[in-house]
Protein backbone atom coordinates (compact mmCIF):
# COMPACT_ATOMS: atom_id res chain seq x y z
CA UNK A 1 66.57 111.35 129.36
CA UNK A 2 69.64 109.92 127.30
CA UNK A 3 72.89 109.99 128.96
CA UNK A 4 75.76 109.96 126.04
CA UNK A 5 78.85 109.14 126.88
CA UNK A 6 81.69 110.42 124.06
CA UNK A 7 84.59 108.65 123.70
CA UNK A 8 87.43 110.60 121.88
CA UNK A 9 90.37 108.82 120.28
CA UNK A 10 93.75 109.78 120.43
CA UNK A 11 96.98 108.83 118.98
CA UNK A 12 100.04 111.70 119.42
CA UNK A 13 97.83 114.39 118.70
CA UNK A 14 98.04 116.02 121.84
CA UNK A 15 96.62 119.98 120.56
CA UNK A 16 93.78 118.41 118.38
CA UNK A 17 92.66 116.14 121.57
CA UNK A 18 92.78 119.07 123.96
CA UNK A 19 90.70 121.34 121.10
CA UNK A 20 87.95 118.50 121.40
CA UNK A 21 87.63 118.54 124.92
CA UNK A 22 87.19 121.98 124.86
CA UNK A 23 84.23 122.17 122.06
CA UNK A 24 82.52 119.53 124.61
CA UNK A 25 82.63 122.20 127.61
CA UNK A 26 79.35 122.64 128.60
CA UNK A 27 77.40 119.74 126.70
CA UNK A 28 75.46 117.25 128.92
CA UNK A 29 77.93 114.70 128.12
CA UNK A 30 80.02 111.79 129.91
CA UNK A 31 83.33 112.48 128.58
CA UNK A 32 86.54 109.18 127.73
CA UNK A 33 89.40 110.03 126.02
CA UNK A 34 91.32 106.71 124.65
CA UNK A 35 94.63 107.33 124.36
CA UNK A 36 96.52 104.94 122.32
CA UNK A 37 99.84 104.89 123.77
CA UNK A 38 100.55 108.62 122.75
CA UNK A 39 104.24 109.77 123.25
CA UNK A 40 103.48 113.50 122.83
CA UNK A 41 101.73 114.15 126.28
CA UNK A 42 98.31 113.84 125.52
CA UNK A 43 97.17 111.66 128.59
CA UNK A 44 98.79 114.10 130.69
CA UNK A 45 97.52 116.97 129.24
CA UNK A 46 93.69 115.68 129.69
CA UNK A 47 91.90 117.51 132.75
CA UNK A 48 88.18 117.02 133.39
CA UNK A 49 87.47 113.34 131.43
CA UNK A 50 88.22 110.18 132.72
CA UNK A 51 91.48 109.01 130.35
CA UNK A 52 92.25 104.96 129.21
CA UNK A 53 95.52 104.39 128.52
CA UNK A 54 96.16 101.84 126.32
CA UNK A 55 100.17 100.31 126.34
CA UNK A 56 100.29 99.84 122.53
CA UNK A 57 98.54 102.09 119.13
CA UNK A 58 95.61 98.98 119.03
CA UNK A 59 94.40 100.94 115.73
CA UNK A 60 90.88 103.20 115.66
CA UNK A 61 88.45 100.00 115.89
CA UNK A 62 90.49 98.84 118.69
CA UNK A 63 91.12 101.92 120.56
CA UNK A 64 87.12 103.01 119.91
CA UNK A 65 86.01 99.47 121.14
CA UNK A 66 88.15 99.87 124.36
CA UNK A 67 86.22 103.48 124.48
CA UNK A 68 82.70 101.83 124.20
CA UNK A 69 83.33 99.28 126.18
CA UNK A 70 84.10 101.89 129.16
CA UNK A 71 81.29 104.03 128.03
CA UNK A 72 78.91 101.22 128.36
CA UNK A 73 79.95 99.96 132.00
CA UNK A 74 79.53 103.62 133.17
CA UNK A 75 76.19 103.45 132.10
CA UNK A 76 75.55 105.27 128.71
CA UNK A 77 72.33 105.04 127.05
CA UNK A 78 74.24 106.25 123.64
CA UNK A 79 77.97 106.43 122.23
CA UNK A 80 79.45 109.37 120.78
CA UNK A 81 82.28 108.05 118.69
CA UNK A 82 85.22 111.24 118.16
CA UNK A 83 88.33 111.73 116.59
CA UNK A 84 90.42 113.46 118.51
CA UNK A 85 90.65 115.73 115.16
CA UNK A 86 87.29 117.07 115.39
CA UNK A 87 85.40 119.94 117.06
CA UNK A 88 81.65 119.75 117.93
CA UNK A 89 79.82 122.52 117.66
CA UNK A 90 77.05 123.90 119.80
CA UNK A 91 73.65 121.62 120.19
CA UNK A 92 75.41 118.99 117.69
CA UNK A 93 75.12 116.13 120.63
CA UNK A 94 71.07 117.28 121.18
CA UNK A 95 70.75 117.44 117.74
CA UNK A 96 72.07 113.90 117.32
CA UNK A 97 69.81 112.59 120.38
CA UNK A 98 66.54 113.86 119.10
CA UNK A 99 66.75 112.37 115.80
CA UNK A 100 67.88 108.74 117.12
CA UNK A 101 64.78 107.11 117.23
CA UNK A 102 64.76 103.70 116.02
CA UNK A 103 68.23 104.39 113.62
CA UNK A 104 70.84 102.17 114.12
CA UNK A 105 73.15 105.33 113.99
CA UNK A 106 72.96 108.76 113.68
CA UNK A 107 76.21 111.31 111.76
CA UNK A 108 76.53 114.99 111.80
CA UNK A 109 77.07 116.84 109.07
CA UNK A 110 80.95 117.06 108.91
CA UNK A 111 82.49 120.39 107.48
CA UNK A 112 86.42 120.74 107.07
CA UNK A 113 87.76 123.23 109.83
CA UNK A 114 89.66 125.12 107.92
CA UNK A 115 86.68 126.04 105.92
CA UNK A 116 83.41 125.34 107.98
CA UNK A 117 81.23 126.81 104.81
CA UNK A 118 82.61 123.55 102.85
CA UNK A 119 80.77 120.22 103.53
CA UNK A 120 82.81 117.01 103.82
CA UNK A 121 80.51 114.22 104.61
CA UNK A 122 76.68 114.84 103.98
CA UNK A 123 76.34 111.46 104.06
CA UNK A 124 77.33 108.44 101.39
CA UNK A 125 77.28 105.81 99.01
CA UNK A 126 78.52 102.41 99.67
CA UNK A 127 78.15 99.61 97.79
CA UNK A 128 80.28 96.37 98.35
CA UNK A 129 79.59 94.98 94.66
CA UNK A 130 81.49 97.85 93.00
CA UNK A 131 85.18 97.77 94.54
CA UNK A 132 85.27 101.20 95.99
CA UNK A 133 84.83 103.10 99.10
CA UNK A 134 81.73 104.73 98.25
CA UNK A 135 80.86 108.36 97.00
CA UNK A 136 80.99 110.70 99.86
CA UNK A 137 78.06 113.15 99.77
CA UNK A 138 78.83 116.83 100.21
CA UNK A 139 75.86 118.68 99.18
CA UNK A 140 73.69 120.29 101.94
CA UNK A 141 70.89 118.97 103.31
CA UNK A 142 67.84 120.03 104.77
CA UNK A 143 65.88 117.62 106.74
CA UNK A 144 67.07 114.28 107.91
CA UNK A 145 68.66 111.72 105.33
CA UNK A 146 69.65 108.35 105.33
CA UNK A 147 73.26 107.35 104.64
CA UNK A 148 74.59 104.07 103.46
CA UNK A 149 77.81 104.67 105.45
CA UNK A 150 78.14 106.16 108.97
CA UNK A 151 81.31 108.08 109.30
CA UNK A 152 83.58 107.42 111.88
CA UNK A 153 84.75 110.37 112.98
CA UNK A 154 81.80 111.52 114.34
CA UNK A 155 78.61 109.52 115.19
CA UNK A 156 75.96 108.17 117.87
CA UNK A 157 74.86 104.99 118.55
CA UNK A 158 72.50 103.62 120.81
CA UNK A 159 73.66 100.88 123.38
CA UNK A 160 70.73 98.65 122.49
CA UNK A 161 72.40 98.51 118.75
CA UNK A 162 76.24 97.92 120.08
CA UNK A 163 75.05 95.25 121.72
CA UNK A 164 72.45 93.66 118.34
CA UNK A 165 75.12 94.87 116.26
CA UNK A 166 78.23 94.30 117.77
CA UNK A 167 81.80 96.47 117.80
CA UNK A 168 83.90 97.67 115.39
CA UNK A 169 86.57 94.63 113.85
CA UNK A 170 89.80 95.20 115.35
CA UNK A 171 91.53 93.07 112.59
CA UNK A 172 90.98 96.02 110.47
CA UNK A 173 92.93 98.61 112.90
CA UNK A 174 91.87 101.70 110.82
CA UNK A 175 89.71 102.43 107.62
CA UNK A 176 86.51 101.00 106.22
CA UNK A 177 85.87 100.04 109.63
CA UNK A 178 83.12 101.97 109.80
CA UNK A 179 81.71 100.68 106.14
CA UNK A 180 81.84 96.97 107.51
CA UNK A 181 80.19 98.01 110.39
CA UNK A 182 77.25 100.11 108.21
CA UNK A 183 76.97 96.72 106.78
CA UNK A 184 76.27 94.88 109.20
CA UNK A 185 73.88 97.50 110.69
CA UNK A 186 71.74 97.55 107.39
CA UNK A 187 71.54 93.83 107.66
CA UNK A 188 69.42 94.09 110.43
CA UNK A 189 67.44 96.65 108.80
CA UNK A 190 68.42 99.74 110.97
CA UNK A 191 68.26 103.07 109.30
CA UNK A 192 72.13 105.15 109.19
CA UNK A 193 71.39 108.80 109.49
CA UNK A 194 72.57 112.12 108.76
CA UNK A 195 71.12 114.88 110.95
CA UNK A 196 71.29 118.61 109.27
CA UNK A 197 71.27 120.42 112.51
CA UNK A 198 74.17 118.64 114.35
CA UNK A 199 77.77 119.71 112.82
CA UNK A 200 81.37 118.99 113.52
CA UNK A 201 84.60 120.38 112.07
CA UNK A 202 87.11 117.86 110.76
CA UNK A 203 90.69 118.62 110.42
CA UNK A 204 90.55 114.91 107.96
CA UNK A 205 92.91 112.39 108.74
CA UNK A 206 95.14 114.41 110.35
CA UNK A 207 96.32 111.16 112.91
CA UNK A 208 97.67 109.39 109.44
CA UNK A 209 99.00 112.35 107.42
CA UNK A 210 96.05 113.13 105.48
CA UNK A 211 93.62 110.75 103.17
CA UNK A 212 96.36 110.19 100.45
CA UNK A 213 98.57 109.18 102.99
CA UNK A 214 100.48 106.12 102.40
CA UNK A 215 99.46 104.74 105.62
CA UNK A 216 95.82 105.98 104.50
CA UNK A 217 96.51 104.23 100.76
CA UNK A 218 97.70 100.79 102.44
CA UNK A 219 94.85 100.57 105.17
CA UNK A 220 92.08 101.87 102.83
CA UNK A 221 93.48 98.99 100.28
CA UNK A 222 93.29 96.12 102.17
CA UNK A 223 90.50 96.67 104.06
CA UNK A 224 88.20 97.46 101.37
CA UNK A 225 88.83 94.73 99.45
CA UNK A 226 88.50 92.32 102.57
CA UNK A 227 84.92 94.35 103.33
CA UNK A 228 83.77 93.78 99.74
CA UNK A 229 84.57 90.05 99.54
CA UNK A 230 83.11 89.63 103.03
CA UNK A 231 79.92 91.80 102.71
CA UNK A 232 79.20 90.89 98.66
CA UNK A 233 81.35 87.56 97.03
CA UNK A 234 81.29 87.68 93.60
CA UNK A 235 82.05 84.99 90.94
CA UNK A 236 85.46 84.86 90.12
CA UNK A 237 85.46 87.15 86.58
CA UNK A 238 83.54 89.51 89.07
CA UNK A 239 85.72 89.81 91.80
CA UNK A 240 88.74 90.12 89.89
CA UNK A 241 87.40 93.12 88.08
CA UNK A 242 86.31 94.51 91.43
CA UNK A 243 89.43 93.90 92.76
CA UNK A 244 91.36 95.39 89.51
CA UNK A 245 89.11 98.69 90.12
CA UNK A 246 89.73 99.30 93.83
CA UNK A 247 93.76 98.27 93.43
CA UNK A 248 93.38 101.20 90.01
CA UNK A 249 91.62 103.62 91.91
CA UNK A 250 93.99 103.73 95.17
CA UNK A 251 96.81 103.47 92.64
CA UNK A 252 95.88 107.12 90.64
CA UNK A 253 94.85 108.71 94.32
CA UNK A 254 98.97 107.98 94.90
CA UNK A 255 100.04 109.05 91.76
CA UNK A 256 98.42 112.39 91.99
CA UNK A 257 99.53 112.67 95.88
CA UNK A 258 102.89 114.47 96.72
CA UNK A 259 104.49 111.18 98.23
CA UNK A 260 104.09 109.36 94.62
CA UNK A 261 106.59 106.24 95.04
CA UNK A 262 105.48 106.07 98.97
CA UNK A 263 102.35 105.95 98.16
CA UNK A 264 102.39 103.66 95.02
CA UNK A 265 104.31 101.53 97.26
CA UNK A 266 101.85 101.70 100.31
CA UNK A 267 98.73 99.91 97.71
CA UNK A 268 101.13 97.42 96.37
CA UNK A 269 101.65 96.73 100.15
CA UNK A 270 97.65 96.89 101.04
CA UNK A 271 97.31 94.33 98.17
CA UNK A 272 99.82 91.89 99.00
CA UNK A 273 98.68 91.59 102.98
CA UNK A 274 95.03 91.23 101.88
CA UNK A 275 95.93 88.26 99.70
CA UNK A 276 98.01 87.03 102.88
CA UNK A 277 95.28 87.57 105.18
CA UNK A 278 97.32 89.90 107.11
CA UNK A 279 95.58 92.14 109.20
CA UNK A 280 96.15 94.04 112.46
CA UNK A 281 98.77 97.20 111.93
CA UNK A 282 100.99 97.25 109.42
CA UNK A 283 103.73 97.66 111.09
């Protein structure tokens, strides 16, 4: 039998963690919360899962790796990576375990909560070459598909491939983490799955302010652009015109966002620190 160990991350969102832990009541499942350095109560607030506290915000791939890295010494068999902005419904995990097999990972379908009848991530496109973050696929789906990107709110993965594979890169902190590491993963041939039976409810980026955040605008900037020039190099008229397309695109998601000159700013930002080779949080 699998044991699954899921490790939830949280960062100040002390009502979204504790709505988590209570869609897990019940499931056969070793249960971490990673708090990263919350100031709202959140640690405290955590009954029935073992908590890490972490004395500084070390990001998602940072505060997930700490979470794996607990899972693993406690003995898991699989890792159920959570954002502590999701809700899991009922025979999601089994769903997930049955259809591991030899994938590298294995997603949920992921609906928005405020509307579980509309599909978020069905799965999606990813292709380093073309200077964006890939097509997220929100039809439905009927049997068992493979995805080009796992999605890091929710998703399984087997100890055997953490350990072929490796962790998620900290020097990212957040965003496209989870596209470098589908990268890396399809190197090596393993199949990224999306399983129709298993679902979660997102609230979406609800730890940065939403996906046209301008914390979401300057992470998703520089990290896409490092993941496409470290994943697929180009020749130079190539990756300038992938660059000019990703640095375009984040540019009209800010313009049509509510925080225009924030978020304007926040790509500008995201470009200058990826020509620095500045990584790590941005502030």
């Amino acid at each position: 039998m699998t044991s699954v160990a899921a490790v939830i991350l949280s960062w100040n969102g002390r009502e979204d963690t504790l709505a988590c832990l209570r869609s897990l009541e019940g499931e056969d499942v070793d249960v971490i919360v990673v708090d990263n350095a919350s100031v709202d109560g959140t640690a405290e607030a955590v009954t029935g899962a073992e908590v890490v506290r972490n004395d500084r915000n070390l990001g998602y791939a940072g505060g997930m790796n700490v979470g794996i890295r607990r899972a693993l010494e406690r003995g898991a068999d699989a890792v159920l990576l959570l954002n502590n902005d999701v809700e899991v419904e009922p025979g999601a995990i089994g769903a997930l375990v049955a259809a591991t097999g030899e994938a590298g990972a294995v997603c949920p379908v992921v609906v928005f909560a405020d509307d579980p009848e509309r599909i978020w991530y069905a799965g999606a496109r990813f292709d380093p070459r073309r200077g964006y973050n890939g097509r997220q696929l929100t039809r439905a789906i009927d049997t068992v598909a493979e995805t080009e990107r796992i999605c890091g709110a929710a998703v399984l993965i087997p100890r055997q491939v953490l350990d072929d594979v490796g962790m998620l890169d900290e020097e990212l902190f957040a965003y496209v983490e989870d596209a470098d590491w589908s990268l890396r993963a399809r190197k090596q041939r393993l199949p990224l799955l999306v399983v129709p039976g298993s679902r979660v409810r997102h609230k979406v980026s609800a730890s940065t302010g939403g996906e046209g955040s301008p914390d979401a605008l300057y992470y998703s900037t520089r990290n896409l652009l490092t993941v496409c020039e470290r994943h697929a190099p180009l020749g130079t008229l190539g990756t300038w015109r992938r660059r000019l397309v990703a640095i375009g695109a984040f540019l009209a998601q800010a313009l049509v966002g509510s925080r225009r000159r924030e978020g304007v700013k926040a790509v500008l930002e995201g470009w200058r620190d990826f020509r620095r080779g500045r990584f790590g949080s941005r502030r």
